[in-house]
Protein backbone atom coordinates (compact mmCIF):
# COMPACT_ATOMS: atom_id res chain seq x y z
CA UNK A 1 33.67 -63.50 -82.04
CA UNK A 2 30.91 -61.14 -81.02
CA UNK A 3 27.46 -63.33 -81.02
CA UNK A 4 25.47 -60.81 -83.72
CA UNK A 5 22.24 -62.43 -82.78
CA UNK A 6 22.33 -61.84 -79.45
CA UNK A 7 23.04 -58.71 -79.99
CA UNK A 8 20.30 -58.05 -82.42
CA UNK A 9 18.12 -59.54 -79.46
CA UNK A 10 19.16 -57.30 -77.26
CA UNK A 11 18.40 -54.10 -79.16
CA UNK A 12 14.98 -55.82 -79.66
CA UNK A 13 14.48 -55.68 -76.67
CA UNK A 14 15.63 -52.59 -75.60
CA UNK A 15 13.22 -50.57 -78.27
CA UNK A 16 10.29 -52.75 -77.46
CA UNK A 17 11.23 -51.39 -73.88
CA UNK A 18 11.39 -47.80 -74.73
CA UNK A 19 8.01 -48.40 -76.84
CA UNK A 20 5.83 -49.87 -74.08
CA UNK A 21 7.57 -47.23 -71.73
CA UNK A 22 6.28 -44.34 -73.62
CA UNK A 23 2.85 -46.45 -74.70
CA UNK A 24 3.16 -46.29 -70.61
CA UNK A 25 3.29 -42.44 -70.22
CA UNK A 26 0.05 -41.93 -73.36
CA UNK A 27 -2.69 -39.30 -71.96
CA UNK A 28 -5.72 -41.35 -71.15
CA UNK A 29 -8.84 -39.15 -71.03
CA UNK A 30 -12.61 -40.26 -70.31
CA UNK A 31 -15.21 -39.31 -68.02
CA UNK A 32 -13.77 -38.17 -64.29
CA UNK A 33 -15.55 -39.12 -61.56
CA UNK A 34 -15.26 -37.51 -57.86
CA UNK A 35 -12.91 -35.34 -59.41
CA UNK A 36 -12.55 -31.51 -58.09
CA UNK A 37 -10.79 -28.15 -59.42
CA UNK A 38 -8.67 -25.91 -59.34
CA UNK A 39 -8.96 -22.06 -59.09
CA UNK A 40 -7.07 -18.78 -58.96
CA UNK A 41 -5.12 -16.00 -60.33
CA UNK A 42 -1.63 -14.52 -62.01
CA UNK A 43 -1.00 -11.68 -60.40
CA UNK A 44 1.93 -9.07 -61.52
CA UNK A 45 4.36 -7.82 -58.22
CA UNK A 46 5.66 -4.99 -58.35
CA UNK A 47 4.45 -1.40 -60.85
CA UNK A 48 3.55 -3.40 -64.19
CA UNK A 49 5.00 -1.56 -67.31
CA UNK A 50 2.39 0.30 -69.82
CA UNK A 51 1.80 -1.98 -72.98
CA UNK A 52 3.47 -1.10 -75.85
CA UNK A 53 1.73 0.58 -78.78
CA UNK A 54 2.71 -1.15 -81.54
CA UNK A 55 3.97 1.07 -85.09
CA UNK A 56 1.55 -0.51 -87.67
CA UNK A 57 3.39 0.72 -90.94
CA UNK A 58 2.13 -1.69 -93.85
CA UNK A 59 -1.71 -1.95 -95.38
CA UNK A 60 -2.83 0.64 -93.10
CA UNK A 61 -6.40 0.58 -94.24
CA UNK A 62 -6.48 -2.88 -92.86
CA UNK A 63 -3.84 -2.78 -90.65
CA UNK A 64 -4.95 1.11 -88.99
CA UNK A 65 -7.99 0.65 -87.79
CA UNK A 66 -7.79 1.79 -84.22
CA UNK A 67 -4.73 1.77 -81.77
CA UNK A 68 -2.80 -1.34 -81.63
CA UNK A 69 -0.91 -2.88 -78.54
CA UNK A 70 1.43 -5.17 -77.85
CA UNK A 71 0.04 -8.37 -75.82
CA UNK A 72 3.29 -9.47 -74.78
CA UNK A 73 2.39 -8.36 -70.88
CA UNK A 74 -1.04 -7.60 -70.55
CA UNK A 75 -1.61 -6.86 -66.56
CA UNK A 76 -4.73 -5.16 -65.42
CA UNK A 77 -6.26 -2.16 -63.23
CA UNK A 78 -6.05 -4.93 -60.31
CA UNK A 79 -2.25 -6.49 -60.79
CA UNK A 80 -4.26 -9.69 -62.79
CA UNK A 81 -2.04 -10.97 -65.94
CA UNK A 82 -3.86 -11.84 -69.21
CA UNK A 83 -2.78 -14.71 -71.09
CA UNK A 84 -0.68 -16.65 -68.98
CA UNK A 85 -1.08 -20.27 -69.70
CA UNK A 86 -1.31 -22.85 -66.52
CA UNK A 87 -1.35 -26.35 -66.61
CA UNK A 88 -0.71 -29.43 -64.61
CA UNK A 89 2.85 -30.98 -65.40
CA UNK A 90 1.82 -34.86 -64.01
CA UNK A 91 -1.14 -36.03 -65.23
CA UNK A 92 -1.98 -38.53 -67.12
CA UNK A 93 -5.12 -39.65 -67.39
CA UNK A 94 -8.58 -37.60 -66.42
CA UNK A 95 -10.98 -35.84 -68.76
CA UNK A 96 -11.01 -36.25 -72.34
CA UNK A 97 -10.02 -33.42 -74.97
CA UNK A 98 -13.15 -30.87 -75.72
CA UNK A 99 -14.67 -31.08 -78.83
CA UNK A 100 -14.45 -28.66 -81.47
CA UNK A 101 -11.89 -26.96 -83.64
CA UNK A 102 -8.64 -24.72 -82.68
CA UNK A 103 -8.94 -21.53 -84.79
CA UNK A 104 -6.17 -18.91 -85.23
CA UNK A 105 -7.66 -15.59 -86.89
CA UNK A 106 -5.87 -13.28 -88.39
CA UNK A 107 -8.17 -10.41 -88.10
CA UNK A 108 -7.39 -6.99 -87.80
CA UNK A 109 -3.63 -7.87 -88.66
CA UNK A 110 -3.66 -9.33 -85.16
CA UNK A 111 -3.68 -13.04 -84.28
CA UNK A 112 -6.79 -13.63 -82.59
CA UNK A 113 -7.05 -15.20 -79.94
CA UNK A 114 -3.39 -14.58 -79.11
CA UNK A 115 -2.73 -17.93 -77.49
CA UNK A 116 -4.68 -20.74 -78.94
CA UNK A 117 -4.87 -24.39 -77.28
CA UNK A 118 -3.85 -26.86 -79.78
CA UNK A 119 -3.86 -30.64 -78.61
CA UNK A 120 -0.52 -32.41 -80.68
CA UNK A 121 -1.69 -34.49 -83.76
CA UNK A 122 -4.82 -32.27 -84.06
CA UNK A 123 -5.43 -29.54 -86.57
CA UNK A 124 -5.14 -26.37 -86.24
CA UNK A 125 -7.26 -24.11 -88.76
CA UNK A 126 -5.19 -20.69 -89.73
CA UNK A 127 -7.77 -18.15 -91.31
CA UNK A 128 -7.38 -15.05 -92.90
CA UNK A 129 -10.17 -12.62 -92.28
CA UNK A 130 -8.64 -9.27 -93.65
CA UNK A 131 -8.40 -9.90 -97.53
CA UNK A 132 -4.88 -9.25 -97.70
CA UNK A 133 -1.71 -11.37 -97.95
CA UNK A 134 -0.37 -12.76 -94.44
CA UNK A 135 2.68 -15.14 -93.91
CA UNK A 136 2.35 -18.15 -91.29
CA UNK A 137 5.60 -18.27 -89.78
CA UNK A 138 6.35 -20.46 -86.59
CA UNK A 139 9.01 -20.95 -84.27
CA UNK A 140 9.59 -23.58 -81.64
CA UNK A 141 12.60 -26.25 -80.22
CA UNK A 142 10.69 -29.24 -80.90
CA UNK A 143 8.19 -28.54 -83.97
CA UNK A 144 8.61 -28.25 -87.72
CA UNK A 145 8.74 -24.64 -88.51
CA UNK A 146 5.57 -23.44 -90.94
CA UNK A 147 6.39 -20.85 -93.22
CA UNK A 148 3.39 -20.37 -95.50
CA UNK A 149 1.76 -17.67 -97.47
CA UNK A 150 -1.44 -17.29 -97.08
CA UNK A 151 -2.92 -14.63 -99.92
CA UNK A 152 -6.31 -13.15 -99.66
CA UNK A 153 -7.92 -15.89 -101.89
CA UNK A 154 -6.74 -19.11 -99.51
CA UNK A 155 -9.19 -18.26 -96.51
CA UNK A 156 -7.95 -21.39 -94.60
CA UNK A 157 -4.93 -23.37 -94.11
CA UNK A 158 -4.67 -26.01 -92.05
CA UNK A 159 -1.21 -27.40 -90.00
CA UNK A 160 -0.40 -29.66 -87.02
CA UNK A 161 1.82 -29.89 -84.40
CA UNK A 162 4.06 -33.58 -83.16
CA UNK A 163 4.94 -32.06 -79.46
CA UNK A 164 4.04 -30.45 -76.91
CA UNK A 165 5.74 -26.74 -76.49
CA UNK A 166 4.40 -23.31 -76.63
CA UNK A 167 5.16 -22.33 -80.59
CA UNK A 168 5.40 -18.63 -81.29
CA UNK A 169 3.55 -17.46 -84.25
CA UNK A 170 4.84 -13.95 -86.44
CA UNK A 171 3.65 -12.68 -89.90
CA UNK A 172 6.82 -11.82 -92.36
CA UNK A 173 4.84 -9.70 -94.10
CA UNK A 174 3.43 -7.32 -91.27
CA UNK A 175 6.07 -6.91 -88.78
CA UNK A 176 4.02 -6.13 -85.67
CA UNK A 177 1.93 -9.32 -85.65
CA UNK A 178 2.49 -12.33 -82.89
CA UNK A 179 0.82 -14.91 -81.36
CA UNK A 180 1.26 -18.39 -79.43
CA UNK A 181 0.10 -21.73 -79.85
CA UNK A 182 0.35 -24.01 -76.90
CA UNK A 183 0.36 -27.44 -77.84
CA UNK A 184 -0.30 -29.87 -75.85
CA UNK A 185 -0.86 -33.42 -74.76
CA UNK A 186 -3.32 -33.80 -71.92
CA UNK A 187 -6.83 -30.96 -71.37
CA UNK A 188 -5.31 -30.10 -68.28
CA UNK A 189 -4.33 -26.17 -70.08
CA UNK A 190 -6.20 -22.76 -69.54
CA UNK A 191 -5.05 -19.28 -70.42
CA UNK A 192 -6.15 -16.75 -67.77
CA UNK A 193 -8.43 -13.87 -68.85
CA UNK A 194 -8.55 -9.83 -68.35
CA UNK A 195 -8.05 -10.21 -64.82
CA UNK A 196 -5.56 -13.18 -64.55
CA UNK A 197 -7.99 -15.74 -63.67
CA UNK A 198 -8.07 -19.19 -64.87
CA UNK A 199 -10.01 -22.52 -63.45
CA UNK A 200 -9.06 -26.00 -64.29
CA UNK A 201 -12.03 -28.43 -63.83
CA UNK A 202 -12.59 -32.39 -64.18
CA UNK A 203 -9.48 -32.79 -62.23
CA UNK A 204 -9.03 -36.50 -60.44
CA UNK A 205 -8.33 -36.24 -56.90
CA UNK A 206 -4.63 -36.32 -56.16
CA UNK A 207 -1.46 -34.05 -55.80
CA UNK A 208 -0.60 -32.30 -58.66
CA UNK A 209 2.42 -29.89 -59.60
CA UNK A 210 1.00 -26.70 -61.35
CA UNK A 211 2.59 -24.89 -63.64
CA UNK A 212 2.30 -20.76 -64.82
CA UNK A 213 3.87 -19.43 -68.09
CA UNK A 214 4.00 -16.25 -69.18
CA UNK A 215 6.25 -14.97 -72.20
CA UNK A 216 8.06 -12.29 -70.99
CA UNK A 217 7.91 -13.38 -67.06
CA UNK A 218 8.89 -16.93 -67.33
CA UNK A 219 7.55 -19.76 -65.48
CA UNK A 220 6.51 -20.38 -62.02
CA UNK A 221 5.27 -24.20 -60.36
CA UNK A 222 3.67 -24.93 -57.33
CA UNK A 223 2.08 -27.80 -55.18
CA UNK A 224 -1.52 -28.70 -55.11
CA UNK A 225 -3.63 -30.91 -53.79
CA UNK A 226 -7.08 -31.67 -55.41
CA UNK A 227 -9.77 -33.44 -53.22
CA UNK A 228 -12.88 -34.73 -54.62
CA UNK A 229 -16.14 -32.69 -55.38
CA UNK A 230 -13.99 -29.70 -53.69
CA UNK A 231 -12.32 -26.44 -54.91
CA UNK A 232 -8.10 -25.49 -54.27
CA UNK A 233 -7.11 -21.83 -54.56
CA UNK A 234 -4.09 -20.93 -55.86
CA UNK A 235 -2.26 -17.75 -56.57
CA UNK A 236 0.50 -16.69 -58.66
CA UNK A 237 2.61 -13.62 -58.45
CA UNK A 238 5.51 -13.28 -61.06
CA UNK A 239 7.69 -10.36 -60.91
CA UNK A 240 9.56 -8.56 -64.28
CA UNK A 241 13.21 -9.94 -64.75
């Protein structure tokens, strides 16, 4: 006869396991000392495409105001890619979190900023500058969907996020409209600016794996090595697919 107790034990066991195993793997962020940073640029190889003007076709005296682009590959005069998000994939403990709130605007009929840093658990606060009705609508492999209204009246809502994964944001009621939210579980995140730079600071001494994504481009990693009070260089260069 099978012994139910033992048994019983032994899947005990095995959870508590798998508990103090992931308690194991927990960010730990505090102050960093004889740390160093990291530095460079996404760059785009090859002739980067025009961006896309985008057809705004619904509450145009809202929506019109001025020539609207797509964001989805933003490279500038000197091959430097705008919001590409880098991170370090194997950290786990350094810095702690910065203080203050995530904010995703919807200003403009644009999501602004388009990627927005959202540590997992935290909340995020959705406003809606423009006095008209927006939709929150999210998609992502690992996070509940949102799919909220938001009418002109309810100038904040606020959600969260369980995992870390980079969650794509659309309005259903303006067509045009996208953004990103990278969630995520350690500080170590930066998305690079109008001419593909980004710096991570705080960063413990140690070899790190580093890690570029970019939406339409993909993802690119590379090794680096951070030495205390010092500065690494690194460069990207993604190509189109």
């Amino acid at each position: 006869m099978l012994n139910f107790r033992m048994i019983a034990q032994s899947a005990a066991l095995t959870l508590g396991a798998a508990l103090v195993s992931t308690a194991a793997i927990a960010y730990e962020g505090g102050a960093v000392a004889g740390g160093g940073s990291i530095k460079g640029t996404v760059k785009f190889k090859g002739e980067a495409p025009a961006q896309e003007v985008l057809d705004v076709n619904k509450d145009k005296k809202v929506c019109a105001v001025g020539e609207k682009k797509s964001n989805e590959l933003v490279v500038g005069a000197d091959g430097g890619i705008r919001y590409a998000v880098v991170s370090l994939t194997n950290i786990s403990k350094g810095k702690a979190f910065p203080e203050g709130e995530s904010i995703l605007d919807q200003a403009g009929c644009e999501y602004l900023p388009y990627i927005v840093i959202v540590p997992t658990g935290s909340e995020l606060v959705i406003k809606n500058s423009d006095g008209i009705l927006h939709n929150i609508h999210t998609y992502s492999d690992k996070n509940k969907a949102v799919n909220r209204a938001q009418p002109k009246f309810k100038k904040k809502i606020k959600e969260s996020f369980a995992e870390p994964e980079m969650v794509k944001v659309t309005c259903d009621v303006h067509g045009w409209m996208k953004g990103w939210l990278a969630v995520v579980d350690h500080p170590y995140y930066v998305i690079t600016d109008e001419k593909g730079a980004f710096e991570l600071t705080d960063v413990p001494a140690g070899e790190y794996e580093i890690k570029v994504w970019q939406e339409k481009l993909g993802e690119s990693t590379q090794k680096v090595t951070v030495a205390g009070g010092a500065e690494a260089a690194v460069t990207f260069e993604l190509a189109a697919k």
